[in-house]
N, C-alpha and C. Protein backbone atom coordinates (compact mmCIF):
# COMPACT_ATOMS: atom_id res chain seq x y z
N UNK A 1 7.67 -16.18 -20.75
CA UNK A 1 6.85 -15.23 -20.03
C UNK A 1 6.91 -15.51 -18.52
N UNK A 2 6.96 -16.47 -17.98
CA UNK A 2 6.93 -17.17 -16.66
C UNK A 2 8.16 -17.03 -15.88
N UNK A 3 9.09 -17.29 -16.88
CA UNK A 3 10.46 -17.06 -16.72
C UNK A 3 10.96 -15.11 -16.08
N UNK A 4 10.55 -14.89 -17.23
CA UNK A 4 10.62 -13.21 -16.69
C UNK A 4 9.90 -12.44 -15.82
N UNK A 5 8.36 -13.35 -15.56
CA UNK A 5 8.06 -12.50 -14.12
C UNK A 5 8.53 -12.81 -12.94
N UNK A 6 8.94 -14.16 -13.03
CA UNK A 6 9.43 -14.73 -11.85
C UNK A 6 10.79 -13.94 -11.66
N UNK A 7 11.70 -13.41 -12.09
CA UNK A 7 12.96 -12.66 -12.52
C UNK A 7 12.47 -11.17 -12.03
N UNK A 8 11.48 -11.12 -12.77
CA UNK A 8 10.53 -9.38 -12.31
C UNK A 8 10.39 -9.23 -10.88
N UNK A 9 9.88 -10.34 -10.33
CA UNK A 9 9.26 -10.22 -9.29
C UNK A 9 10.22 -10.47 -8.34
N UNK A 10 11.35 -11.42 -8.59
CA UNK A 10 12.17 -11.60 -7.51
C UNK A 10 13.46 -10.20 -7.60
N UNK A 11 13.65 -9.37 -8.70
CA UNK A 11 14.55 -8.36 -8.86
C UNK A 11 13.80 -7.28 -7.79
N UNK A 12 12.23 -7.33 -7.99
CA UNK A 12 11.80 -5.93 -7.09
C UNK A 12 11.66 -6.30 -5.98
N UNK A 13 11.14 -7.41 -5.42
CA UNK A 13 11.13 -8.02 -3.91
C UNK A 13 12.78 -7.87 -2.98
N UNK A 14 13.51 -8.16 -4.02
CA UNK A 14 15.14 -7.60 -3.77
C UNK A 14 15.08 -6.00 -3.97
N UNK A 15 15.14 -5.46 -4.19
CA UNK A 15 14.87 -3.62 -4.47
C UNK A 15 14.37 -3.31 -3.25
N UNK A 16 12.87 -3.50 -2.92
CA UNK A 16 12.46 -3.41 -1.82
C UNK A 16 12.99 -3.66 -0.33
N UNK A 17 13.49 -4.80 -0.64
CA UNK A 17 13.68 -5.15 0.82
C UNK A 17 15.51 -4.58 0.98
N UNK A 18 16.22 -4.65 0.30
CA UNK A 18 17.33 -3.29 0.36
C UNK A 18 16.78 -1.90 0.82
N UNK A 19 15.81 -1.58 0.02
CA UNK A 19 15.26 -0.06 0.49
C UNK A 19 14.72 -0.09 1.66
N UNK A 20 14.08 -1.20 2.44
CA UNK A 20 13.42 -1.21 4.16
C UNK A 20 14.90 -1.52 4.75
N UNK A 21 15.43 -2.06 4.50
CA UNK A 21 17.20 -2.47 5.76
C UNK A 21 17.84 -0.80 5.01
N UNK A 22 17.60 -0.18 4.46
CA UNK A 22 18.58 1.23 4.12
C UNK A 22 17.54 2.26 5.11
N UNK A 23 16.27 2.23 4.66
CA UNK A 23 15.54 3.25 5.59
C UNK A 23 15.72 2.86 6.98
N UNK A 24 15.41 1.83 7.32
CA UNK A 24 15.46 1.77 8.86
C UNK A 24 16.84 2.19 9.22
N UNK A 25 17.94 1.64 8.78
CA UNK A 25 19.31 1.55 9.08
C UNK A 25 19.47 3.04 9.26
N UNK A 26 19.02 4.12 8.77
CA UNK A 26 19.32 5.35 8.63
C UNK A 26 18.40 6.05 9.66
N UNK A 27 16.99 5.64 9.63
CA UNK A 27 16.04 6.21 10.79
C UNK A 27 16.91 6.13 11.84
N UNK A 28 17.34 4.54 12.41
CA UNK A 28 18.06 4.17 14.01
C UNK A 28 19.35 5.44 14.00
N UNK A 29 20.12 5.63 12.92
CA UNK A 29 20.96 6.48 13.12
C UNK A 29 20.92 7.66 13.39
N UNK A 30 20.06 7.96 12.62
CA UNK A 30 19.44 9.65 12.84
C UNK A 30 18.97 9.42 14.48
N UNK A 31 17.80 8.78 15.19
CA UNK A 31 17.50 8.75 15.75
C UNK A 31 18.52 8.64 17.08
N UNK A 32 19.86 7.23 16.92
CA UNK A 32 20.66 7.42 18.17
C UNK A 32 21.74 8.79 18.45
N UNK A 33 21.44 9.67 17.19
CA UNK A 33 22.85 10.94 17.06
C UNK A 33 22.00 12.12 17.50
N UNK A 34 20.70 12.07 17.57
CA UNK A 34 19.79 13.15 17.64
C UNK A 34 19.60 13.30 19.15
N UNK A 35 19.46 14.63 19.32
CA UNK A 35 18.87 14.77 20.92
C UNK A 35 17.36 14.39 21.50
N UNK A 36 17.00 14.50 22.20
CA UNK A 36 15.29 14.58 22.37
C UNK A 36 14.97 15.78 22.18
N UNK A 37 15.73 16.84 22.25
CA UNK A 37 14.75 17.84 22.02
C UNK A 37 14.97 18.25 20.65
N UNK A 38 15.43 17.85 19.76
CA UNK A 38 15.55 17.66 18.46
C UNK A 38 14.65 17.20 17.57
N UNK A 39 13.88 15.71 18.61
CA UNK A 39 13.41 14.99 18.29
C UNK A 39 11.57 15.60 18.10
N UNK A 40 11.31 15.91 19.07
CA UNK A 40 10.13 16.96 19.34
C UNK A 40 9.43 15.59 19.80
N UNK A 41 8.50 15.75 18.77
CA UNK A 41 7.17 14.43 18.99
C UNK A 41 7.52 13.70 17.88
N UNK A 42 8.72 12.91 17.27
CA UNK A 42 8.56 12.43 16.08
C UNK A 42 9.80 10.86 16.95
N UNK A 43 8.83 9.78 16.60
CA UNK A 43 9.01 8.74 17.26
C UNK A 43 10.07 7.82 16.05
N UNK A 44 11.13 6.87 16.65
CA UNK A 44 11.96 6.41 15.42
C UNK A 44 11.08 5.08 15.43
N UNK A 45 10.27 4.62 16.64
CA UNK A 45 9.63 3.45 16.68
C UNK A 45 8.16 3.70 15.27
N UNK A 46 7.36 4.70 15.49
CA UNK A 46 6.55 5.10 14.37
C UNK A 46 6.61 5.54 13.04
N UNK A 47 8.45 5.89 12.98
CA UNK A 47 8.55 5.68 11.44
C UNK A 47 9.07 4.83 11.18
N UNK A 48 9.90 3.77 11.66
CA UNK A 48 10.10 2.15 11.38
C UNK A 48 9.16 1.71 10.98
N UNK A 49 7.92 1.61 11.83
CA UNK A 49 6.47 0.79 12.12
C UNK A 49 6.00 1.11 10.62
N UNK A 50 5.29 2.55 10.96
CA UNK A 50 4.52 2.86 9.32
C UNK A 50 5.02 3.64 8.27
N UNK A 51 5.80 4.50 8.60
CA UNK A 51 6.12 5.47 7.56
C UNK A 51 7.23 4.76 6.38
N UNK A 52 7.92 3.63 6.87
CA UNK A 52 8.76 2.48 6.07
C UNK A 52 8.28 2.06 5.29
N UNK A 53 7.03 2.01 5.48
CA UNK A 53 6.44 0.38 5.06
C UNK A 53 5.26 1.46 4.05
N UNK A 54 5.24 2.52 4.14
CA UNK A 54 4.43 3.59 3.62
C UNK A 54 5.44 3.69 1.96
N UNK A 55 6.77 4.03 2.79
CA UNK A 55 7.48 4.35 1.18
C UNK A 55 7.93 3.32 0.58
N UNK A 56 8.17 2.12 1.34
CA UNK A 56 8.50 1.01 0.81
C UNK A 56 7.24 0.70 -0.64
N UNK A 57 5.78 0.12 -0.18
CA UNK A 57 4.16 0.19 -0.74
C UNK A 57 4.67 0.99 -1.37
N UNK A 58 4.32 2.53 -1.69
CA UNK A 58 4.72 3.57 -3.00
C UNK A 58 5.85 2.89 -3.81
N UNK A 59 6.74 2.61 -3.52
CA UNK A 59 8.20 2.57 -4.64
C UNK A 59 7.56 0.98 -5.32
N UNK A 60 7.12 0.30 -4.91
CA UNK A 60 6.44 -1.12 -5.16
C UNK A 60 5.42 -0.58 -6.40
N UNK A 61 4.36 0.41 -5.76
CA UNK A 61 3.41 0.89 -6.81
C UNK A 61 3.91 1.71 -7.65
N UNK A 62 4.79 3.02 -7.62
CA UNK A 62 5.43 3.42 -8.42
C UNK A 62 5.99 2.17 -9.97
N UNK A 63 6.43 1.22 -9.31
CA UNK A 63 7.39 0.62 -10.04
C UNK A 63 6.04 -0.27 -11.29
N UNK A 64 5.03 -1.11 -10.50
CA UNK A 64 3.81 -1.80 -10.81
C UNK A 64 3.56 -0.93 -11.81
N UNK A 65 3.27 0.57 -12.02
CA UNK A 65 2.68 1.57 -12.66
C UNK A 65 3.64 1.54 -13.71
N UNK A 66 4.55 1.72 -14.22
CA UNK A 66 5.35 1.91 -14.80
C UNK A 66 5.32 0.80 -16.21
N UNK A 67 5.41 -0.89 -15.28
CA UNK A 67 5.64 -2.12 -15.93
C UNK A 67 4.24 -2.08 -16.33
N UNK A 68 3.03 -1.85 -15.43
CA UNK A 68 2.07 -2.04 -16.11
C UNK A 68 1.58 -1.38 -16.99
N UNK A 69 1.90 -0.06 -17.23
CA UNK A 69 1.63 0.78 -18.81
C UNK A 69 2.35 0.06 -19.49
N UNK A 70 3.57 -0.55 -19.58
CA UNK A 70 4.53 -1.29 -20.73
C UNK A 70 3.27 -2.38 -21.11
N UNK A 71 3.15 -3.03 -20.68
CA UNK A 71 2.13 -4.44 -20.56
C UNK A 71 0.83 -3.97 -21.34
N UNK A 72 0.83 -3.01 -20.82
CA UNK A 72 -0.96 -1.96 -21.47
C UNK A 72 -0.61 -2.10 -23.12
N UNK A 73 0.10 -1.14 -23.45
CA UNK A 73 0.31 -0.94 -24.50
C UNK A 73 1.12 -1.58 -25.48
N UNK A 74 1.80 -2.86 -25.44
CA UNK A 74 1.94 -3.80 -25.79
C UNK A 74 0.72 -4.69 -26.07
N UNK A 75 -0.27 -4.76 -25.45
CA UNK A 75 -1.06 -5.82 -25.22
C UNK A 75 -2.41 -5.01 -26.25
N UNK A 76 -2.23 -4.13 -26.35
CA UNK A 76 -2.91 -2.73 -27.16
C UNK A 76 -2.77 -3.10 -28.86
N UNK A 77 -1.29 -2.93 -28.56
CA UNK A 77 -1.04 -2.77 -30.30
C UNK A 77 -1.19 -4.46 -31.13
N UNK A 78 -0.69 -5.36 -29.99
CA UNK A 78 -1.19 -6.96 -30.45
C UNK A 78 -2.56 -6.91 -30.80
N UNK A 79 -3.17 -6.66 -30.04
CA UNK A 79 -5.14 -6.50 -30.12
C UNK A 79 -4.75 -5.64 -31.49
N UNK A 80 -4.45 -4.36 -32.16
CA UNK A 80 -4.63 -3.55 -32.92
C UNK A 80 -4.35 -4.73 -33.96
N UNK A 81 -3.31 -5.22 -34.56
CA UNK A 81 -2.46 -6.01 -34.99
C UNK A 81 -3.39 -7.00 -35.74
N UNK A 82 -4.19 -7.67 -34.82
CA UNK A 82 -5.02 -8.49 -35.03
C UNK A 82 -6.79 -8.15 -35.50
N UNK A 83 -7.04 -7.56 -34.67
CA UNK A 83 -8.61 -6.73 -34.67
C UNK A 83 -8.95 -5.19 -34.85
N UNK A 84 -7.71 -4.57 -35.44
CA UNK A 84 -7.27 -3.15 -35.78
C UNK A 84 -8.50 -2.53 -34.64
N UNK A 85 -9.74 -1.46 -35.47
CA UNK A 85 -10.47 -0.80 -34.48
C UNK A 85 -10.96 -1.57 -33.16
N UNK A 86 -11.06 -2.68 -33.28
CA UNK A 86 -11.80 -3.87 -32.05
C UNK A 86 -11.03 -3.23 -30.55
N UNK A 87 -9.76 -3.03 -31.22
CA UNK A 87 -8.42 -2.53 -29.67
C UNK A 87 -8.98 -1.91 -28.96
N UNK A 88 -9.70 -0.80 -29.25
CA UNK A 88 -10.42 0.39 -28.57
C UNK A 88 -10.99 0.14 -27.57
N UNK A 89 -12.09 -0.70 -28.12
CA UNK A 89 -12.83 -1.05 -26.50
C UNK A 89 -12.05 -1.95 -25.43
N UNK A 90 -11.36 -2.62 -25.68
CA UNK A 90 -10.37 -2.54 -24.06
C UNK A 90 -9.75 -2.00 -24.07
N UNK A 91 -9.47 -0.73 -24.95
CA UNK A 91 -8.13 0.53 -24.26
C UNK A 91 -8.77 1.27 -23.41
N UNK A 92 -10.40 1.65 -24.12
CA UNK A 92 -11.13 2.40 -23.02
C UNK A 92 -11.15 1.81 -21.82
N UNK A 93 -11.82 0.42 -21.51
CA UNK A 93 -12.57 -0.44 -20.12
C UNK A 93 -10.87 0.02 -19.51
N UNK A 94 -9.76 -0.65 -19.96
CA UNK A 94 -8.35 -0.10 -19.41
C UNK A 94 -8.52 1.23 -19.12
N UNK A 95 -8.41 2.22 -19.63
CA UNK A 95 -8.66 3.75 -19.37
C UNK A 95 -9.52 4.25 -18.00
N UNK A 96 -10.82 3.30 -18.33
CA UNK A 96 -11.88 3.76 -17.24
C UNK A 96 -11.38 3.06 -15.96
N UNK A 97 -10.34 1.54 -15.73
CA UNK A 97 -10.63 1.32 -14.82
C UNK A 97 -8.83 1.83 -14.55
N UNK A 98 -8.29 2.88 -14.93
CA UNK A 98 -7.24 3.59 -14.32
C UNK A 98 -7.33 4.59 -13.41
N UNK A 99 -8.33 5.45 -15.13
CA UNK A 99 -9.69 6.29 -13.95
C UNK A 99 -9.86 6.04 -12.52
N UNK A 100 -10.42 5.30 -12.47
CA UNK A 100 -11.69 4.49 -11.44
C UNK A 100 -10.54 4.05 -10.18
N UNK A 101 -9.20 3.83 -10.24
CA UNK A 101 -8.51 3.45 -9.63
C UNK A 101 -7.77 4.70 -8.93
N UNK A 102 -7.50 5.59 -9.38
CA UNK A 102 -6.86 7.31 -9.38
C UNK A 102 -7.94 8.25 -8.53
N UNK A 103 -9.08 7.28 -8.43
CA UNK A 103 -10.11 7.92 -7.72
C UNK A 103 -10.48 7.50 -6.16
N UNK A 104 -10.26 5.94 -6.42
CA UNK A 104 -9.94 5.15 -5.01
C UNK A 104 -8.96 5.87 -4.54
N UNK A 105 -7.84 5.93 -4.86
CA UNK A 105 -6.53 6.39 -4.28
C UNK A 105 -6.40 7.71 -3.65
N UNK A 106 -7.24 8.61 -4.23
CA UNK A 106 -7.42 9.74 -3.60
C UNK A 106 -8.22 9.59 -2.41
N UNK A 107 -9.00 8.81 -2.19
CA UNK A 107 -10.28 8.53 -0.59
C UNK A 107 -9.15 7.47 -0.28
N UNK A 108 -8.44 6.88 -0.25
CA UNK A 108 -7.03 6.06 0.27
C UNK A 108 -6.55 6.57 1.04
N UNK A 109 -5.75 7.83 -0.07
CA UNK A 109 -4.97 8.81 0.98
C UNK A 109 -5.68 9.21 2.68
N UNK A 110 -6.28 9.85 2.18
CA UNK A 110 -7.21 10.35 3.22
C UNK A 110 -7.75 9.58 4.75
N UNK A 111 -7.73 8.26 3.89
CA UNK A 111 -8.36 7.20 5.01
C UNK A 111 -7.08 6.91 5.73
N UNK A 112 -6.20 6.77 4.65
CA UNK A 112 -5.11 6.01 5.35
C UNK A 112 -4.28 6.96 6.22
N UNK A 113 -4.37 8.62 6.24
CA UNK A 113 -4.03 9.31 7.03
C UNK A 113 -4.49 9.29 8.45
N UNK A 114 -5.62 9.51 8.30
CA UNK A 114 -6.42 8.96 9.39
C UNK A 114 -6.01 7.93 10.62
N UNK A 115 -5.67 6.50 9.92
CA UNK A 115 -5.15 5.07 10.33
C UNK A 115 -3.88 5.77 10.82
N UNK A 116 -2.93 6.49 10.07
CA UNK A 116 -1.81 6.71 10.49
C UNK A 116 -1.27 7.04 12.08
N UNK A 117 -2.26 8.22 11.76
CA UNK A 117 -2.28 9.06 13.25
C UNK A 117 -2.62 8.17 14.32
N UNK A 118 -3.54 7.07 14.29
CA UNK A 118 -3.86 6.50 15.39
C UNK A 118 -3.01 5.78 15.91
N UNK A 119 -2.21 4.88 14.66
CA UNK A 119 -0.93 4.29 14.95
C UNK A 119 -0.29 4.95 15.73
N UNK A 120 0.33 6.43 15.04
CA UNK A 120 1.46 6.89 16.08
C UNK A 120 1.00 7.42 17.58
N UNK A 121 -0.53 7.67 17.55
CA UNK A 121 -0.88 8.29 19.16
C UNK A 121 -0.17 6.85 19.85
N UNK A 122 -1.17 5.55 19.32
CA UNK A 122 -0.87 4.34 20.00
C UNK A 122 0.47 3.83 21.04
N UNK A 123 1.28 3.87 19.51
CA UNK A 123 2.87 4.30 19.35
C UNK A 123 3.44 5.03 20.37
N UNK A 124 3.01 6.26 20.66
CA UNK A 124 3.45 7.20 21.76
C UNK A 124 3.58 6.84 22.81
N UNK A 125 2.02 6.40 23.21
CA UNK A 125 1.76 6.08 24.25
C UNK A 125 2.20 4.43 25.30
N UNK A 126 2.22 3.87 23.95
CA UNK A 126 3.14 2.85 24.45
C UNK A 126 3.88 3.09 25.00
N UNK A 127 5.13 3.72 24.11
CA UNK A 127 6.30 3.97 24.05
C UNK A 127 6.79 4.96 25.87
N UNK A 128 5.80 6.24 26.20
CA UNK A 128 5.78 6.70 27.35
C UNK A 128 5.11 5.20 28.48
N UNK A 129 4.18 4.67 28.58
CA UNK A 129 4.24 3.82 29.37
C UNK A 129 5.45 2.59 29.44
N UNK A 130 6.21 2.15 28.33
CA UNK A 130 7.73 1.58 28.51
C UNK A 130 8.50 2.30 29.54
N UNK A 131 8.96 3.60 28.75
CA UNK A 131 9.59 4.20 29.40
C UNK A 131 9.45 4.02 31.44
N UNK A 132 8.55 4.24 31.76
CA UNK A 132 8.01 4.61 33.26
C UNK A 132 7.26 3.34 33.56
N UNK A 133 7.86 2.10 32.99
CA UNK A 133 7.46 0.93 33.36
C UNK A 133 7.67 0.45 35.04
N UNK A 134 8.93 0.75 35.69
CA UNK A 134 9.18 0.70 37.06
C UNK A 134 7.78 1.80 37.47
N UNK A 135 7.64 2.90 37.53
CA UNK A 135 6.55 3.49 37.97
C UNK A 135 5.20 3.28 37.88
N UNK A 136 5.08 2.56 36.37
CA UNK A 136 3.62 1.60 36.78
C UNK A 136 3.67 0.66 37.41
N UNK A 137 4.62 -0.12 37.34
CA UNK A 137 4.25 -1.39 38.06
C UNK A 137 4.36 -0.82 39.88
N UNK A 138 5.69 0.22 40.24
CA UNK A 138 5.14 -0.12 41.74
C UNK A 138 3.69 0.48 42.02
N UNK A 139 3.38 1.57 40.96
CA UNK A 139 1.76 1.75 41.28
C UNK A 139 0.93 0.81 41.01
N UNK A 140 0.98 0.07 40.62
CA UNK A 140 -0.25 -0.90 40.52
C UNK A 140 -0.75 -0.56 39.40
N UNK A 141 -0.39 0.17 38.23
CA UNK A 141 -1.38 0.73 37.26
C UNK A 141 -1.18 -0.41 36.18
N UNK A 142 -0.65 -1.61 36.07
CA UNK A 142 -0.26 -2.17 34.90
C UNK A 142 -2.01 -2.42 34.13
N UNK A 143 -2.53 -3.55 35.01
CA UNK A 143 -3.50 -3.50 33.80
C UNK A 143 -4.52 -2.38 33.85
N UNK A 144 -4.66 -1.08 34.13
CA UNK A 144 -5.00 0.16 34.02
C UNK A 144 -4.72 0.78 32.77
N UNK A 145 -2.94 0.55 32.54
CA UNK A 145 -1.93 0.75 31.38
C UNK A 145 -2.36 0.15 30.16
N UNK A 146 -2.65 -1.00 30.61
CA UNK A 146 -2.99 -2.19 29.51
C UNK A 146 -4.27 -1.81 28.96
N UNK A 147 -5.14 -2.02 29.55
CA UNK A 147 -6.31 -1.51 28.92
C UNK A 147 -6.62 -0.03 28.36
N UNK A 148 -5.88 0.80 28.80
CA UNK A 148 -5.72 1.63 27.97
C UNK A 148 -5.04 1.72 26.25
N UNK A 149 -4.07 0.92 26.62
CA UNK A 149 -3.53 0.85 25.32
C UNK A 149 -4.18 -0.38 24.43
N UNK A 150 -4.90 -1.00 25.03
CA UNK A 150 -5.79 -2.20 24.38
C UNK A 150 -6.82 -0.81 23.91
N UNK A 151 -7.21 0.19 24.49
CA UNK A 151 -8.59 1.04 23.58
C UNK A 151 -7.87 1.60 22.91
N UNK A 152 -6.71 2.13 22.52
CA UNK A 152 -6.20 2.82 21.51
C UNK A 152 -5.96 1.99 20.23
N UNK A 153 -5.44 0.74 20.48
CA UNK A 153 -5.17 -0.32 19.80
C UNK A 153 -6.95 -0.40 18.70
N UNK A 154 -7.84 -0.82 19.61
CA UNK A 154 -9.26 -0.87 18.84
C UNK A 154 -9.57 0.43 18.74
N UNK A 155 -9.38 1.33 18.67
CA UNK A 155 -9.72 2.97 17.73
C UNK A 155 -8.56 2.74 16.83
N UNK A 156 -7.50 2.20 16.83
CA UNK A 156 -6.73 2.25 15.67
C UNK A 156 -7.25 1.47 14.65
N UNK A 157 -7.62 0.16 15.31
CA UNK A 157 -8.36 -0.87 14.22
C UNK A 157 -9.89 -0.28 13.63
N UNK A 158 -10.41 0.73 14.49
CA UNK A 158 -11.50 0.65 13.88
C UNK A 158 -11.36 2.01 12.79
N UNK A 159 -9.97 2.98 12.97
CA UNK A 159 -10.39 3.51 11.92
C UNK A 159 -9.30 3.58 10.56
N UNK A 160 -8.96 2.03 10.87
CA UNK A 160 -8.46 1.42 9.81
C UNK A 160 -9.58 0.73 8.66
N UNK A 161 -10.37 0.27 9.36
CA UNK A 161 -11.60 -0.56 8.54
C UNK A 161 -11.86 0.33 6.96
N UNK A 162 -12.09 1.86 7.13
CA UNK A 162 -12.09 2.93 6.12
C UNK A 162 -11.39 2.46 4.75
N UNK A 163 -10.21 2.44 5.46
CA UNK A 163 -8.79 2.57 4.14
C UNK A 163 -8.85 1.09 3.71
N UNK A 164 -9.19 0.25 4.55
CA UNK A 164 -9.37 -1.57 4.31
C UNK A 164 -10.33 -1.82 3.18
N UNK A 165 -11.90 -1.24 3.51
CA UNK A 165 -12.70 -1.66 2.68
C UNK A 165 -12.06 -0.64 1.33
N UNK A 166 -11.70 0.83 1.45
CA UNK A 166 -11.15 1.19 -0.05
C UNK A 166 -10.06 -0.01 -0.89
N UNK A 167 -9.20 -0.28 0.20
CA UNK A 167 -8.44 -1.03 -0.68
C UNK A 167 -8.69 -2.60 -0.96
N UNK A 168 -10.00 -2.40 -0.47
CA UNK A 168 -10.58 -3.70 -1.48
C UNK A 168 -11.64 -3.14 -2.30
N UNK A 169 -12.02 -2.20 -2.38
CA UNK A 169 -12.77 -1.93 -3.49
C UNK A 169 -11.74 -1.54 -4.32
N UNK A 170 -10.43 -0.92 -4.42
CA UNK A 170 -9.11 -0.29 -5.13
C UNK A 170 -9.02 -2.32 -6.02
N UNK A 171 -8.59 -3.26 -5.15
CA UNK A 171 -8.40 -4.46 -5.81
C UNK A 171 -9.33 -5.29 -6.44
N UNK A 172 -10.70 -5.15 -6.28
CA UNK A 172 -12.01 -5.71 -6.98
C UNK A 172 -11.91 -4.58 -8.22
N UNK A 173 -11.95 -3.28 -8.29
CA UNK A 173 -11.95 -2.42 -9.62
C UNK A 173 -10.66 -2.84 -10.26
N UNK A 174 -9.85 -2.97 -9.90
CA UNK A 174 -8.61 -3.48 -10.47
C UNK A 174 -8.72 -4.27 -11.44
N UNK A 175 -8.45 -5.77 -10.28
CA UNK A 175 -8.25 -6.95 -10.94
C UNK A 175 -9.57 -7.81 -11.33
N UNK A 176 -10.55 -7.50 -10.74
CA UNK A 176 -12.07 -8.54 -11.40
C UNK A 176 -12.31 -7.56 -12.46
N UNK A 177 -12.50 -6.62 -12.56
CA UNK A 177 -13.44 -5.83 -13.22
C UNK A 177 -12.87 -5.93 -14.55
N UNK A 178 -11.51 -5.74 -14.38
CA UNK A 178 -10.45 -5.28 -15.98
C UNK A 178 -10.23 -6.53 -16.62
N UNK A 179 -9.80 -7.53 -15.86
CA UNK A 179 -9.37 -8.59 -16.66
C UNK A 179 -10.08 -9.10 -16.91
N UNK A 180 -11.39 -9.69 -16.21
CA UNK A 180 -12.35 -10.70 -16.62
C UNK A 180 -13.17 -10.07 -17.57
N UNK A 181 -13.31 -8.39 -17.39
CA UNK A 181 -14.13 -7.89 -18.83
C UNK A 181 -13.40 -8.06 -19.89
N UNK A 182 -12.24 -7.91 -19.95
CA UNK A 182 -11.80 -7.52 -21.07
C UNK A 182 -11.51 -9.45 -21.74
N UNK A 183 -11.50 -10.30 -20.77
CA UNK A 183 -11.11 -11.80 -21.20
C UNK A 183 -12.35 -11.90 -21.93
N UNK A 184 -13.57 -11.72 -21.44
CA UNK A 184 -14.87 -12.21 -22.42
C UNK A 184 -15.25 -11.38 -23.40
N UNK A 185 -14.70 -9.26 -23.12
CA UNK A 185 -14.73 -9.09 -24.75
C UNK A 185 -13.74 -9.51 -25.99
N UNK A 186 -12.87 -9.92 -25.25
CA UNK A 186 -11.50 -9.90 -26.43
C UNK A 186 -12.18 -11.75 -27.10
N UNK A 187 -13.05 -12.41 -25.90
CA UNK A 187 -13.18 -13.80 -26.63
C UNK A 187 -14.30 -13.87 -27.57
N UNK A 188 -15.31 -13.10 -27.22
CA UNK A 188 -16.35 -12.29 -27.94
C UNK A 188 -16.04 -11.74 -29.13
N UNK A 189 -15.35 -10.91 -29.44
CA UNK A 189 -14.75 -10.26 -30.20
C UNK A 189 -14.03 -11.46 -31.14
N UNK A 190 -12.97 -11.96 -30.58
CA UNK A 190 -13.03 -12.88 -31.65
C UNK A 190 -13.62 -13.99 -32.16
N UNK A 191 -14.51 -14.48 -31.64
CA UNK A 191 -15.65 -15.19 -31.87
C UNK A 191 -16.37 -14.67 -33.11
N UNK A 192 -16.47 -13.28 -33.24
CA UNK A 192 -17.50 -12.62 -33.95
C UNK A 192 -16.58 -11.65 -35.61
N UNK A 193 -15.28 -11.88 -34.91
CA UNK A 193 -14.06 -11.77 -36.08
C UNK A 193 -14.18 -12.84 -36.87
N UNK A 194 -14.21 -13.84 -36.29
CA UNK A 194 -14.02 -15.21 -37.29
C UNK A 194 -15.15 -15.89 -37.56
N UNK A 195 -16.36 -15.48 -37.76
CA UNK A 195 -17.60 -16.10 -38.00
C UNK A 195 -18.03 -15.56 -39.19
């Protein structure tokens, strides 16, 4: 068992990190063959930054989702196997906290759209003060510059906090709630099988 997650885990950590050196590799290209006015408002620095690391996370969870229904229902029919009707009640607590997780994810989205945008204003604006770096500095505007992009920086952080605390309530419904219930009914349960 140890053997094969370690194999699991190092096959998708390899998957992944092929798929971030293929996306970027292809963003920079698109990006050095493209014109600016092609480009409009769409930054190659802001989809490196987040939108990578956006599909990278999905293909990770995509994949998690997949192995972890295998695991579900394996772990289902052993319980059946052993405690025939007993299975039920952790297929449900499983059920509810898929539920319960499909529901985070939807106020996720949302939050994490939010976070997004601030990134790329941030992003922008950096990116135009680089650019016209000789022009701030002989104006004198550097730390003018700076502190500006230091307040965009903390409106980015602060309306990241949103999608932060979801995705720790997304990992407390997850992983405390499912496993540790289901460890003391399944020990319960057989406690009360064999008595």
């Amino acid at each position: 068992m140890a053997l094969s997650t370690a194999l699991h885990g190092y096959m998708t950590f390899r998957f992944l990190i092929r798929l971030r050196g293929g996306l970027i590799g292809l963003i920079y290209y698109q990006t050095v063959e493209a014109r600016a006015v092609e480009l409009g408002s769409i930054n190659g620095l802001t989809l490196m930054g987040t939108d990578v690391e956006r599909i990278v996370l999905n293909f990770l969870t995509i994949h998690e989702v997949w192995a972890s229904l295998m695991d579900v229902i394996i772990a289902i029919f052993l319980l059946q196997r052993q405690m025939f009707l007993a299975c039920l009640v952790p297929a449900l607590v499983t059920f509810i906290c898929v539920l319960g997780t499909f529901k985070f994810a939807t106020w996720a989205k949302a939050a994490q759209r939010v976070w997004i945008e601030n990134v790329e204003r941030r992003l922008g604006v950096t990116t135009v003060m680089l650019e016209a770096m000789r022009t701030v500095k002989m104006l004198g505007l550097s730390e003018k510059m700076s502190s500006i992009i230091s307040n965009f920086r903390t409106v980015e952080i602060d309306s990241s906090s949103r999608y932060r605390k979801i995705l720790i309530g997304i990992i407390f419904f997850c992983e405390y709630r499912a496993t540790e219930f289901l460890m003391k009914f399944v020990e319960l349960t057989a406690d009360f099988w064999n008595t």
